[in-house]
Protein backbone atom coordinates (compact mmCIF):
# COMPACT_ATOMS: atom_id res chain seq x y z
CA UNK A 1 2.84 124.74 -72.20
CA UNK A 2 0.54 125.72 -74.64
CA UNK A 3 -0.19 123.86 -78.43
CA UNK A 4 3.12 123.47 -80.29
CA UNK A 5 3.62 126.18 -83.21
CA UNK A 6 3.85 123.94 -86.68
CA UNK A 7 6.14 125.46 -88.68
CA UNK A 8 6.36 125.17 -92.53
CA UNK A 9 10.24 125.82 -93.83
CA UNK A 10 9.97 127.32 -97.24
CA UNK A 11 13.60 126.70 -99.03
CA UNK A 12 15.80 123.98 -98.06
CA UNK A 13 19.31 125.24 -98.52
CA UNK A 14 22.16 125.87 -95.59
CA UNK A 15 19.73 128.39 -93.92
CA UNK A 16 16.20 126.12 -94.36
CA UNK A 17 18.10 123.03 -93.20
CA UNK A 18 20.73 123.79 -91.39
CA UNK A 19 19.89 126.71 -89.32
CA UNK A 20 16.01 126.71 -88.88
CA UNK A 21 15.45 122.77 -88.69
CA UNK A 22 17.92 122.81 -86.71
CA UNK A 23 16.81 126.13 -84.25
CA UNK A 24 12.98 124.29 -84.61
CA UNK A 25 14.22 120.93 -83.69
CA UNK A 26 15.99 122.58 -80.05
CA UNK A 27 12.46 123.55 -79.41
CA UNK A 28 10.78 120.65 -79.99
CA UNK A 29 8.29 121.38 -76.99
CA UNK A 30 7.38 124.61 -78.89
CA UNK A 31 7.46 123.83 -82.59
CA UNK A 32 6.95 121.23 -84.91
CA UNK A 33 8.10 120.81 -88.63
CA UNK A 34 4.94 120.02 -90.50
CA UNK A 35 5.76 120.38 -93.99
CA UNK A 36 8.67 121.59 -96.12
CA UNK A 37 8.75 123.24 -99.57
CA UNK A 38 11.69 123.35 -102.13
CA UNK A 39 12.07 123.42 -105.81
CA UNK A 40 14.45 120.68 -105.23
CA UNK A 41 12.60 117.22 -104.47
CA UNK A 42 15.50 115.55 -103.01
CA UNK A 43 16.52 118.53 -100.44
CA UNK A 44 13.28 117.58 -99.17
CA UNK A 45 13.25 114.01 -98.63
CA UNK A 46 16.51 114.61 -97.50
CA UNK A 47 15.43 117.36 -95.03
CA UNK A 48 12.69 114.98 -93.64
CA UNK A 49 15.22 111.68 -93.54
CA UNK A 50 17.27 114.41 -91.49
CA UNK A 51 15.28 116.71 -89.36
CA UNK A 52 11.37 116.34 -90.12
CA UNK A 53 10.07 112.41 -90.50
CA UNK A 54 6.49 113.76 -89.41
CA UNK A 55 6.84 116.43 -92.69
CA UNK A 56 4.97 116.75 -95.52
CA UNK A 57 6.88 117.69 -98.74
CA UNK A 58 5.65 119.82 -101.45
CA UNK A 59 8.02 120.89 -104.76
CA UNK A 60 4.68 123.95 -105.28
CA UNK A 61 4.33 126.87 -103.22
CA UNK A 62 0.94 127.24 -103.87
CA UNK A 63 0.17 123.15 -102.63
CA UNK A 64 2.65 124.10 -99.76
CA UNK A 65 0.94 127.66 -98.51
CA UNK A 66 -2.43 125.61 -98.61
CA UNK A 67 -1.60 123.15 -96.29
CA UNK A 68 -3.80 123.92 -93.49
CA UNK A 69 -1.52 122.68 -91.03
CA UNK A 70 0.85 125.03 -91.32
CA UNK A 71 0.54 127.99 -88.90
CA UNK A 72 3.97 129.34 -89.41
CA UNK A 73 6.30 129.60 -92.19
CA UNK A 74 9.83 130.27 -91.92
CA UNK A 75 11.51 131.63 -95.31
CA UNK A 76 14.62 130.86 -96.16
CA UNK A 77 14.35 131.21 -99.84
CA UNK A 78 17.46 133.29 -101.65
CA UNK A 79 17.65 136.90 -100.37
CA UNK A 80 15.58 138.26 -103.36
CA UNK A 81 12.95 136.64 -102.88
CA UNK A 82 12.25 136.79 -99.45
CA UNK A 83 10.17 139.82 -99.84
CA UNK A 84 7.95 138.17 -102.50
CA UNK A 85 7.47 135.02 -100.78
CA UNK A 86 6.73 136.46 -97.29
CA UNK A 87 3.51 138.37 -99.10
CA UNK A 88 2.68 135.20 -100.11
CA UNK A 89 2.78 133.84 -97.20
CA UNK A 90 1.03 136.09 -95.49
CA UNK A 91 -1.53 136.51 -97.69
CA UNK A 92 -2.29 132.78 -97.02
CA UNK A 93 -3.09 133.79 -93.34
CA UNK A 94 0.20 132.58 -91.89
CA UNK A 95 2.30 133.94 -89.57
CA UNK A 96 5.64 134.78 -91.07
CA UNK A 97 9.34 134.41 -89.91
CA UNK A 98 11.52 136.52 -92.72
CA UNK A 99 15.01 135.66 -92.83
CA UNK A 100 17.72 137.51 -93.03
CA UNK A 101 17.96 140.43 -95.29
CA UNK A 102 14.19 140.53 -94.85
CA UNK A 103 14.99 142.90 -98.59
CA UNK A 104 17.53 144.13 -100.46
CA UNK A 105 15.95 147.37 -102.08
CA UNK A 106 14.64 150.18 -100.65
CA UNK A 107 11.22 149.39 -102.83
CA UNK A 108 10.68 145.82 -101.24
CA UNK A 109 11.33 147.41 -97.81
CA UNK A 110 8.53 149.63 -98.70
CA UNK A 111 6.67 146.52 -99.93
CA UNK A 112 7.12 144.65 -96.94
CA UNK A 113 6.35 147.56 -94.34
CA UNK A 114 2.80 147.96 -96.23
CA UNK A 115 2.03 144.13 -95.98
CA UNK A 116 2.91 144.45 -92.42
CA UNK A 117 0.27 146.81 -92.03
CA UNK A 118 -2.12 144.38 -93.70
CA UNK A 119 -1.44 141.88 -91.76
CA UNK A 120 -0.14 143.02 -88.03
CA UNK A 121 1.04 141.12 -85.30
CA UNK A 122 1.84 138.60 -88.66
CA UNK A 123 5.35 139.31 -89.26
CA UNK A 124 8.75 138.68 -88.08
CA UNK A 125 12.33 138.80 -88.70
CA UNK A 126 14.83 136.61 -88.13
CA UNK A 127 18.07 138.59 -86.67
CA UNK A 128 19.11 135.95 -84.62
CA UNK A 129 22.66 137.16 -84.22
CA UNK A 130 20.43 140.11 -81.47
CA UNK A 131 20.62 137.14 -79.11
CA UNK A 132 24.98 136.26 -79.83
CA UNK A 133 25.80 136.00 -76.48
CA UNK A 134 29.25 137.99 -76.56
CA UNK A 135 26.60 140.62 -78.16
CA UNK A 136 24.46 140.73 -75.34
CA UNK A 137 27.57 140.55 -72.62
CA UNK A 138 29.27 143.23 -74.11
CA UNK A 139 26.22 145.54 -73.83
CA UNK A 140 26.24 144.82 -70.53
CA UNK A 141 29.67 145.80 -69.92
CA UNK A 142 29.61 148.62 -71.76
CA UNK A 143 26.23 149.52 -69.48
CA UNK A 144 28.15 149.13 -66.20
CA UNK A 145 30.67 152.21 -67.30
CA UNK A 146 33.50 150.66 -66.00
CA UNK A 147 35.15 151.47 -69.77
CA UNK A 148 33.85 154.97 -69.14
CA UNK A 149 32.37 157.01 -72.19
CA UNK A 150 32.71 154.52 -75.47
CA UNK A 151 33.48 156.25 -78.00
CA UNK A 152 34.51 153.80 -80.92
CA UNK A 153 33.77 150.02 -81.13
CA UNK A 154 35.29 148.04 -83.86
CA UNK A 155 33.52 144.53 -85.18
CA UNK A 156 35.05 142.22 -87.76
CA UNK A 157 34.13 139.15 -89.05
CA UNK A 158 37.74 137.96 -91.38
CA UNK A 159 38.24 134.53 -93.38
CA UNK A 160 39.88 134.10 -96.18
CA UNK A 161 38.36 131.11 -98.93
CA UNK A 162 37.93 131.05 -102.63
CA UNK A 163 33.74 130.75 -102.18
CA UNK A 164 32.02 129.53 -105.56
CA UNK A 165 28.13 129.71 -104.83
CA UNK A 166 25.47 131.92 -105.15
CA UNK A 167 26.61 134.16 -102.03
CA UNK A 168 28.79 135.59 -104.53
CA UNK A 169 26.67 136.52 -107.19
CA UNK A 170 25.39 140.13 -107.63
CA UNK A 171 22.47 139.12 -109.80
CA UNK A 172 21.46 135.98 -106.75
CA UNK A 173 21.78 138.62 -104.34
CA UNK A 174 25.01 137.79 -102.74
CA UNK A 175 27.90 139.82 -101.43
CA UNK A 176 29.00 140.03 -98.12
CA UNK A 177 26.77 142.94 -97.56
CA UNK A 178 23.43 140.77 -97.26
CA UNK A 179 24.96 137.79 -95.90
CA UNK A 180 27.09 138.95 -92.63
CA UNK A 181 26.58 142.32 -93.09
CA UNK A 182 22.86 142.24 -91.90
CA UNK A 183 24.24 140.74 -88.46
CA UNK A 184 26.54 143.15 -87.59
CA UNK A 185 24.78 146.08 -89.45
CA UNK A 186 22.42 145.00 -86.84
CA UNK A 187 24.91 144.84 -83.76
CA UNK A 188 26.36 148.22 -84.60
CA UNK A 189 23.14 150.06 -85.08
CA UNK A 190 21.88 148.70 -81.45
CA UNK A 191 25.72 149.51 -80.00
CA UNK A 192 25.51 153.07 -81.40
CA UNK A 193 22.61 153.86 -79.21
CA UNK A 194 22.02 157.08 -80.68
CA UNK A 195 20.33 158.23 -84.28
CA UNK A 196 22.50 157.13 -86.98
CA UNK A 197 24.17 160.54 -88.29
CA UNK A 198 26.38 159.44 -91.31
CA UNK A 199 28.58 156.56 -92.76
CA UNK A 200 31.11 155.94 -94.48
CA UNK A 201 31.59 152.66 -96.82
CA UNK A 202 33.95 150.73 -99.48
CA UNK A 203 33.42 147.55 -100.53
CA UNK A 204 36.09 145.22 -102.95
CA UNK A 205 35.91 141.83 -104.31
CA UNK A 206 38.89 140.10 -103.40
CA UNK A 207 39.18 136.44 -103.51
CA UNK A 208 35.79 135.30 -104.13
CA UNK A 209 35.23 133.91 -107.75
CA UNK A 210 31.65 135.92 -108.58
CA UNK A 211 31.83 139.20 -108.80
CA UNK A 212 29.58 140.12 -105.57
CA UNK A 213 32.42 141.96 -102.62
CA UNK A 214 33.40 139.64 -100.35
CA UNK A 215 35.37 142.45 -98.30
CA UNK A 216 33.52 145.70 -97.03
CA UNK A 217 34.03 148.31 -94.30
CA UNK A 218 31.71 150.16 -93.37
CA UNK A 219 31.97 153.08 -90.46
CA UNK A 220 28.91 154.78 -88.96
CA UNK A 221 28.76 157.61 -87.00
CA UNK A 222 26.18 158.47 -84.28
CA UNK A 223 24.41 162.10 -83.81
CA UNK A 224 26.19 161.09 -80.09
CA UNK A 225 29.74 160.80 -81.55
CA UNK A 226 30.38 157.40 -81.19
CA UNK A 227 31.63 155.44 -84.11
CA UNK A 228 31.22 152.27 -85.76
CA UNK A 229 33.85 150.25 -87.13
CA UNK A 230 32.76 147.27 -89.77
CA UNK A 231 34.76 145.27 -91.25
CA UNK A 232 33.69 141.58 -92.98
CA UNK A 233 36.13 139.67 -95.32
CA UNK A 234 36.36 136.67 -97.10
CA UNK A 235 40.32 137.62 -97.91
CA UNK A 236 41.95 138.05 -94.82
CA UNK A 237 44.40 135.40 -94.08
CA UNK A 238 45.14 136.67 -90.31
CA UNK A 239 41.74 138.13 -88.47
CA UNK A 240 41.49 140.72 -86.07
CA UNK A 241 39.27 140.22 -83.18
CA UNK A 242 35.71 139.70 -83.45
CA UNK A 243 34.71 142.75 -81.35
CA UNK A 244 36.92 145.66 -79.84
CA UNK A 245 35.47 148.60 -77.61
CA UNK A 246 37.41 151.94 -76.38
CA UNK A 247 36.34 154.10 -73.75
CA UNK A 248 37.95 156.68 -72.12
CA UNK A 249 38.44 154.41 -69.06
CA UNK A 250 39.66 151.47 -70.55
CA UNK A 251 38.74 148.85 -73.87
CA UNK A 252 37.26 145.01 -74.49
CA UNK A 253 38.45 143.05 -77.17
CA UNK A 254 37.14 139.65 -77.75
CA UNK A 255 39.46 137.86 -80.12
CA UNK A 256 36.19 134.64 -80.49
CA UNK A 257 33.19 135.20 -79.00
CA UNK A 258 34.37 133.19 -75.94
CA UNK A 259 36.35 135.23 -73.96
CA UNK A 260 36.34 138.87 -73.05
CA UNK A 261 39.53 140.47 -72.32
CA UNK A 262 39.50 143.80 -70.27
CA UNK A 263 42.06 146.26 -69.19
CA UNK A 264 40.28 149.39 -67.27
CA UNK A 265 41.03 152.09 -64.52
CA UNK A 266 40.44 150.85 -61.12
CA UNK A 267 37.37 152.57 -59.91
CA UNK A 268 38.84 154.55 -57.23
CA UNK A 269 41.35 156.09 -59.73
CA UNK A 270 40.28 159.74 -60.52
CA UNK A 271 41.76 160.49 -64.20
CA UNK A 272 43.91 164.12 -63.43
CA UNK A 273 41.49 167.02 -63.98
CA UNK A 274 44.52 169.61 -64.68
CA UNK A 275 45.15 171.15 -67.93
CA UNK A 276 48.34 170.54 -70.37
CA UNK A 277 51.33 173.21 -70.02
CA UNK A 278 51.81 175.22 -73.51
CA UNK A 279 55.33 176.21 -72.43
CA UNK A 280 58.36 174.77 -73.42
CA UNK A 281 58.43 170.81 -71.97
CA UNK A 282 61.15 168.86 -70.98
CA UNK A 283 63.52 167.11 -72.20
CA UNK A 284 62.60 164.28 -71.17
CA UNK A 285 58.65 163.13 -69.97
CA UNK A 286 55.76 165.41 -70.86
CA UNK A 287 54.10 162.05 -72.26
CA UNK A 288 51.99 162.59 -68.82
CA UNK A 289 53.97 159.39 -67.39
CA UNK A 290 53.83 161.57 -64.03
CA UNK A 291 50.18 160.18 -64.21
CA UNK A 292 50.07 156.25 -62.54
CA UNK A 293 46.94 155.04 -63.88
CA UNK A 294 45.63 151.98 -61.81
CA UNK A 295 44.82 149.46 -64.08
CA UNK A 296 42.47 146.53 -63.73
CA UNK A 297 43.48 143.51 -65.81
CA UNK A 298 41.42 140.42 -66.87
CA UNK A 299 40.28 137.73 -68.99
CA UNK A 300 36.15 136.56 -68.17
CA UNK A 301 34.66 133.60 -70.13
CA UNK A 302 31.15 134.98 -72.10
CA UNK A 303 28.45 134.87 -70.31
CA UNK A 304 25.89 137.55 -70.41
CA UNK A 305 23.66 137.65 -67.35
CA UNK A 306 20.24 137.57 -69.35
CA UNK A 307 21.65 133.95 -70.72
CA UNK A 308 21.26 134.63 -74.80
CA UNK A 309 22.34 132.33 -76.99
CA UNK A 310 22.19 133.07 -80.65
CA UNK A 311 19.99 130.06 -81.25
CA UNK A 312 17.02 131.41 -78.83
CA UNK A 313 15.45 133.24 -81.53
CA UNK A 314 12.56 130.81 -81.97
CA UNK A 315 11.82 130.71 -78.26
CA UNK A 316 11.35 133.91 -78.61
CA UNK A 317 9.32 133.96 -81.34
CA UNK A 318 7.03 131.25 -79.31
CA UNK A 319 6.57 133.76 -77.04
CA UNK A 320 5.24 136.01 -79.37
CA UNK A 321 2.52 134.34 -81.12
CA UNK A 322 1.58 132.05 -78.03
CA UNK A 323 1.67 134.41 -75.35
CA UNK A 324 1.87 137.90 -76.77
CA UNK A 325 5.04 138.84 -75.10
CA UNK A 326 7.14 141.60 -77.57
CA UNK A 327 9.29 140.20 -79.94
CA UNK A 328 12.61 141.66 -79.22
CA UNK A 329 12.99 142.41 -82.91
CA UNK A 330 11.41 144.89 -84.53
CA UNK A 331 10.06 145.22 -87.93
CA UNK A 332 11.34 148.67 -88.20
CA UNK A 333 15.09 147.63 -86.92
CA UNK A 334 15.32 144.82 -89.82
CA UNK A 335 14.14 147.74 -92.37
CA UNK A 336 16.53 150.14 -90.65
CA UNK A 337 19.43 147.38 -91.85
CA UNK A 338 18.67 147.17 -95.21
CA UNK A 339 18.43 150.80 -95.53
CA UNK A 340 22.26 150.95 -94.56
CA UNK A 341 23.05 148.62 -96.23
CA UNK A 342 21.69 150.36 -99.23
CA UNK A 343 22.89 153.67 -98.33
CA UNK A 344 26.41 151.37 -98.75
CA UNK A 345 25.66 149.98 -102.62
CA UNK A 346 24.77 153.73 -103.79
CA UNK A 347 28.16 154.97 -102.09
CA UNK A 348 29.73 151.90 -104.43
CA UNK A 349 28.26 151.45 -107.43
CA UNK A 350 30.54 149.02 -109.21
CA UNK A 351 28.30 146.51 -107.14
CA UNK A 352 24.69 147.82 -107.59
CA UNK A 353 21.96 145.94 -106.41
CA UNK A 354 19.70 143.68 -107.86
CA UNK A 355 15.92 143.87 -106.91
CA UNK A 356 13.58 142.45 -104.99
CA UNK A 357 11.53 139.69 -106.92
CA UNK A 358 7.68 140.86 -107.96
């Protein structure tokens, strides 16, 4: 194994602490947290009491981006300024893992594209959902055309709380839009497989107390047909399932991410080729029940061949910088996102973005 990766954590809220010490800490062969930075000096003792007792703390970006010990830094500062404080960052010669929206304007997309350019091979983003193992099971599925053609799959993410915090704050950058909807954005633009050709959006606040939306749906449709169903909600009470495909051989639905239920036609049925009668049908019938579709049936735990988990993110990104294998996520793809996802805010305006930070 080659020299550990030491990682600097910039931002030490639910995503800083939580998620990346955490994802760092499974890796521990890989990385190692040398230092974390937050405005807040007690989220950083707290984080290195917690996660990083080797860690040095800093309350300055500038001290922090200085420390010389610090080869990578993972952002997980609020969404608008990720854009800002990955420049930053890689203008201090580190490599760069942008969370999740990597921006939230069209202008800091174009910001962060040109500073990738600057600085290549620097730069990477943090879709970690890419690696959801239902994700990655269902593509596989859906590759072995036992569903047949798929021509709609729905995905839905439903709760239903009273959230208080910053998530749902226009001006902090919150909304449901840039905090699930950059995951399943994500999903559906990878399980379109085809050119995006046009969507469709609406977004509400419902029970959330700021006045970012907390419900949206958003359906995109591929130059290949196949359409997109979105749906995230922080005001649904009973959910749908987490994932739904239709073919024109049979449909998945996974009601949790841990089981996969299937009904399809048998193989060795051949769907009837004739065409319908325009005459005058009978009384009774004419539904094509004359047809006796063989149906498989099952229920299959997840578990996608290639063995993702949504935590693997970071080996990948080990993989990357130590041994220059591709990173499976693209600079491009994470752009692609937020470009949806502002195509949605201009086709709603009652919730209009705020900017990336300068």
């Amino acid at each position: 194994m080659a020299e550990k990766i030491k990682v600097g954590i910039w931002g030490l809220g639910r995503a800083g602490n939580s998620m990346h010490g955490s994802e760092i800490n499974s890796f521990s062969d890989m990385f190692e947290i040398a230092a974390v930075c937050d405005i807040d000096p007690e989220r950083c003792e707290l984080m290195k009491k917690s996660k990083a007792p080797n860690a040095r703390t800093y309350t300055d970006g500038d001290a922090f981006l200085q420390d010389k010990d610090v080869e990578l830094v993972s952002v997980a500062v609020r969404s608008p300024d990720h854009v800002k404080y990955c420049i930053r960052a890689l203008e201090a010669g580190k490599y760069v893992f942008a969370e999740k929206p990597v921006a939230i304007s069209d202008e800091g997309c174009d910001r962060l594209l040109e500073a990738a350019k600057r600085f290549p091979g620097k730069l990477f983003c943090r879709q970690n959902r890419r690696f959801e193992a239902a994700f990655n099971h269902i593509r596989e599925i859906m590759a072995s055309g036992i569903l047949g053609e798929v021509y709609e799959i729905k995905l839905c993410r439903h709760s239903f709380s009273f959230r208080n915090d910053w998530q749902t704050i226009i001006e902090c950058g919150g909304g449901q839009l840039n905090n699930w909807g950059p995951h399943l954005i994500d999903h559906g633009l990878r399980l379109l497989e085809s050119p995006l050709k046009d969507l469709w959006s609406d977004l509400k606040r419902v029970t959330a107390l700021g006045d970012a939306e907390d419900h949206l749906k958003v359906i995109m449709r591929g130059e290949n047909g196949r359409v997109i169903d979105i749906e995230i909600s922080g005001g649904i009470a009973l959910g749908s399932p987490v994932y739904a495909v239709y073919g024109t051989r049979g449909s998945l639905i996974s009601p949790d991410e841990q089981d996969l239920q299937l009904k399809y036609l048998h193989p060795d049925f051949a769907a009837p080729t004739d065409k319908s009668n325009p005459g005058t049908p009978p009384l009774s019938g004419g539904f094509g029940g004359e047809y006796k579709p063989r149906w498989v049936r099952k229920t299959i735990m997840v578990e996608p061949s290639n063995g993702a988990t949504v935590g693997d993110i970071y080996k990948h990104l080990y993989k990357a910088i130590r041994e220059g294998v591709e990173f499976p996520v693209k600079l491009e793809e994470a752009i692609e996102v937020v470009r949806v996802t502002n195509a949605v805010k201009r086709q709603n305006p009652a919730f209009t973005p705020c900017p990336d930070a300068e």
